[in-house]
Protein backbone atom coordinates (compact mmCIF):
# COMPACT_ATOMS: atom_id res chain seq x y z
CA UNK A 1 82.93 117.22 92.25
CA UNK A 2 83.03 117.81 95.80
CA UNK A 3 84.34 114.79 97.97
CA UNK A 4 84.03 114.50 101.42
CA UNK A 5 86.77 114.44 104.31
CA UNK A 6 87.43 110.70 105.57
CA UNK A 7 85.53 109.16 108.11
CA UNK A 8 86.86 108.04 111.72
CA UNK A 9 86.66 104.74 110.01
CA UNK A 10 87.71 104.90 106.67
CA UNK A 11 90.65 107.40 108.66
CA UNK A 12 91.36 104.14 110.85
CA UNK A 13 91.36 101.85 108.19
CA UNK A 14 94.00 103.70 106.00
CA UNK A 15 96.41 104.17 109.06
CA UNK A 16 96.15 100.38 109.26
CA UNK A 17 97.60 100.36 105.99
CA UNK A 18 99.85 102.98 106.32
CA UNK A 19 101.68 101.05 109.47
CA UNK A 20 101.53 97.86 108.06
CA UNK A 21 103.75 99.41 105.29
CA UNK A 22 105.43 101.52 107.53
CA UNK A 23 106.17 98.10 109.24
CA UNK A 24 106.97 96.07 105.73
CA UNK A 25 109.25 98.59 104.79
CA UNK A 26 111.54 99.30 107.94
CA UNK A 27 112.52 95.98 107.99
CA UNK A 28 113.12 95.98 104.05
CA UNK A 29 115.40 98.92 104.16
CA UNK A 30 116.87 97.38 107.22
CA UNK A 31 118.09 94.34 105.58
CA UNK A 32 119.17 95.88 102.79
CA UNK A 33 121.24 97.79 105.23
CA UNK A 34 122.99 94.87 106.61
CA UNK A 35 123.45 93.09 103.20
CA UNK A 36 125.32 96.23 101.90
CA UNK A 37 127.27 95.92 105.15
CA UNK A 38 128.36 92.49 104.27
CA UNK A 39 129.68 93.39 100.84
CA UNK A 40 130.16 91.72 97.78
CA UNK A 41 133.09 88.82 98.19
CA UNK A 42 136.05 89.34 95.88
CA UNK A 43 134.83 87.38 92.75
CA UNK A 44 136.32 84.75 90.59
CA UNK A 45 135.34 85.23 86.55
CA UNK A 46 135.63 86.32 83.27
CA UNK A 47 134.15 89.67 82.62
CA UNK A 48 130.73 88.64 81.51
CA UNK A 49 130.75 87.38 85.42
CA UNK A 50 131.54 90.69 86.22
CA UNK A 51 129.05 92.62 83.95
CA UNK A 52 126.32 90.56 85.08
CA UNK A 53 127.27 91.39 88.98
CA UNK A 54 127.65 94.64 88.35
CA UNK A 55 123.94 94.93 86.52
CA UNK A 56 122.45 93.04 89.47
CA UNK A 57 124.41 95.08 91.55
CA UNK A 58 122.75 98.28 90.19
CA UNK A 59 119.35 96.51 89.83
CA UNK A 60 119.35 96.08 93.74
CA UNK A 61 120.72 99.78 94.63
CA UNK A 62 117.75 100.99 92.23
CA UNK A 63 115.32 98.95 94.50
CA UNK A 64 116.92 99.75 97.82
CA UNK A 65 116.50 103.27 96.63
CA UNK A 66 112.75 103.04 95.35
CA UNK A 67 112.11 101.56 98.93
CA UNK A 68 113.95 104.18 100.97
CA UNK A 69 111.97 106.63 99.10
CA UNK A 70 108.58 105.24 99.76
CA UNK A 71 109.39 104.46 103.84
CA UNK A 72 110.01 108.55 103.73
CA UNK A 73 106.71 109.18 101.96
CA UNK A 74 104.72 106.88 103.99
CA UNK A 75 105.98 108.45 107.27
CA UNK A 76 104.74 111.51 105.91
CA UNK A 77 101.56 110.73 105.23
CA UNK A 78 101.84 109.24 108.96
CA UNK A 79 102.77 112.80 109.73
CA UNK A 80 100.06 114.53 108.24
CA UNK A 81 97.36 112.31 109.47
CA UNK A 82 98.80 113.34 113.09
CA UNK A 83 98.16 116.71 112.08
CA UNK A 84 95.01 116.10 110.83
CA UNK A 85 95.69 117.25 106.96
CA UNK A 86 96.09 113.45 105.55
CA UNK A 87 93.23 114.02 103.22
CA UNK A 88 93.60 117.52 102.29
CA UNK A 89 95.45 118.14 98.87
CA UNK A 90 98.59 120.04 99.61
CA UNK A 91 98.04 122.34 96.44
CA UNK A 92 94.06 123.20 96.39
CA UNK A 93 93.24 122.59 100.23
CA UNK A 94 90.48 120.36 99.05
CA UNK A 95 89.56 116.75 100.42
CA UNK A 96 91.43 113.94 97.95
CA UNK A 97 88.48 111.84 98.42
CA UNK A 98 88.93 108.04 100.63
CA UNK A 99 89.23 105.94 97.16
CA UNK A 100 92.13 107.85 95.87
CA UNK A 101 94.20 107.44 99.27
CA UNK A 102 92.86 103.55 99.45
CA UNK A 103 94.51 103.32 96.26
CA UNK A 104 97.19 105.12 96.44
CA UNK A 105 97.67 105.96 100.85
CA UNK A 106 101.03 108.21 100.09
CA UNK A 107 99.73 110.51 97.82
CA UNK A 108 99.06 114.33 98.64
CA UNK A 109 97.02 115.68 95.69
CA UNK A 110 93.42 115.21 94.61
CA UNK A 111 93.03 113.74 91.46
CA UNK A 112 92.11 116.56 89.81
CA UNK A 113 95.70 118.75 90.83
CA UNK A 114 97.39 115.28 89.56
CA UNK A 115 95.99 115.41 86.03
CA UNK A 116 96.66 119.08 86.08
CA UNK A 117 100.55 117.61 86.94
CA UNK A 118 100.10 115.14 84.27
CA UNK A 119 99.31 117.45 81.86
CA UNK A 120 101.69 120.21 82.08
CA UNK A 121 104.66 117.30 81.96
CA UNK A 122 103.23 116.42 78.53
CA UNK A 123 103.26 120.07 77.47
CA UNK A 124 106.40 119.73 78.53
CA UNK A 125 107.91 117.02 76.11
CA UNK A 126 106.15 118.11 73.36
């Protein structure tokens, strides 16, 4: 199925998105940043006190981590709409069609390289 490049529009509309992310995320990863600079307090408790502090603890670094990760993707795709390639797959060269990057803006593969991906993991396991 061939798909289209995006419109000016559609283009404009999804770089909307992409900085209001961009945005969301910068100042996400920048209060995590000072609440890691503050430091946990020396606590008072049993051990269960502990465990439980400790598994919140890694809880929040798993987060802070997950959100880190996406800020770097979405200045990519920030990137590559500078250069003009936002909507180009990065493995076939073809267009990854508007509804897959409304749904998903940070992605770089058409949906048909994807399920390709998808498959060969399964392959994989079994």
């Amino acid at each position: 199925m061939a798909r289209a490049r995006l419109t000016k529009a559609q283009n404009k509309e999804l770089r909307q998105i992409l900085e209001e992310e961009l945005i969301r995320l910068r100042e996400v990863v920048d209060q995590d940043f000072r609440d890691s600079r503050e430091g946990r307090d020396h606590l008072v408790g049993d051990d269960v006190d502990h465990s439980n502090e400790d598994g919140e603890a890694a809880l929040t670094a798993r987060f802070r981590n997950r959100d880190r990760k996406l800020l770097k993707k979405v200045e990519y795709a920030l990137a590559r709409m500078e250069d003009g390639e936002y909507d180009l797959c990065e493995v076939s060269g073809d267009p990854i069609g508007y509804e897959r990057l409304k749904y998903r803006p940070v992605t770089t593969v058409c949906i048909e390289v994807k399920e390709q991906q998808e498959r060969a993991e399964l392959e994989t396991i079994e």
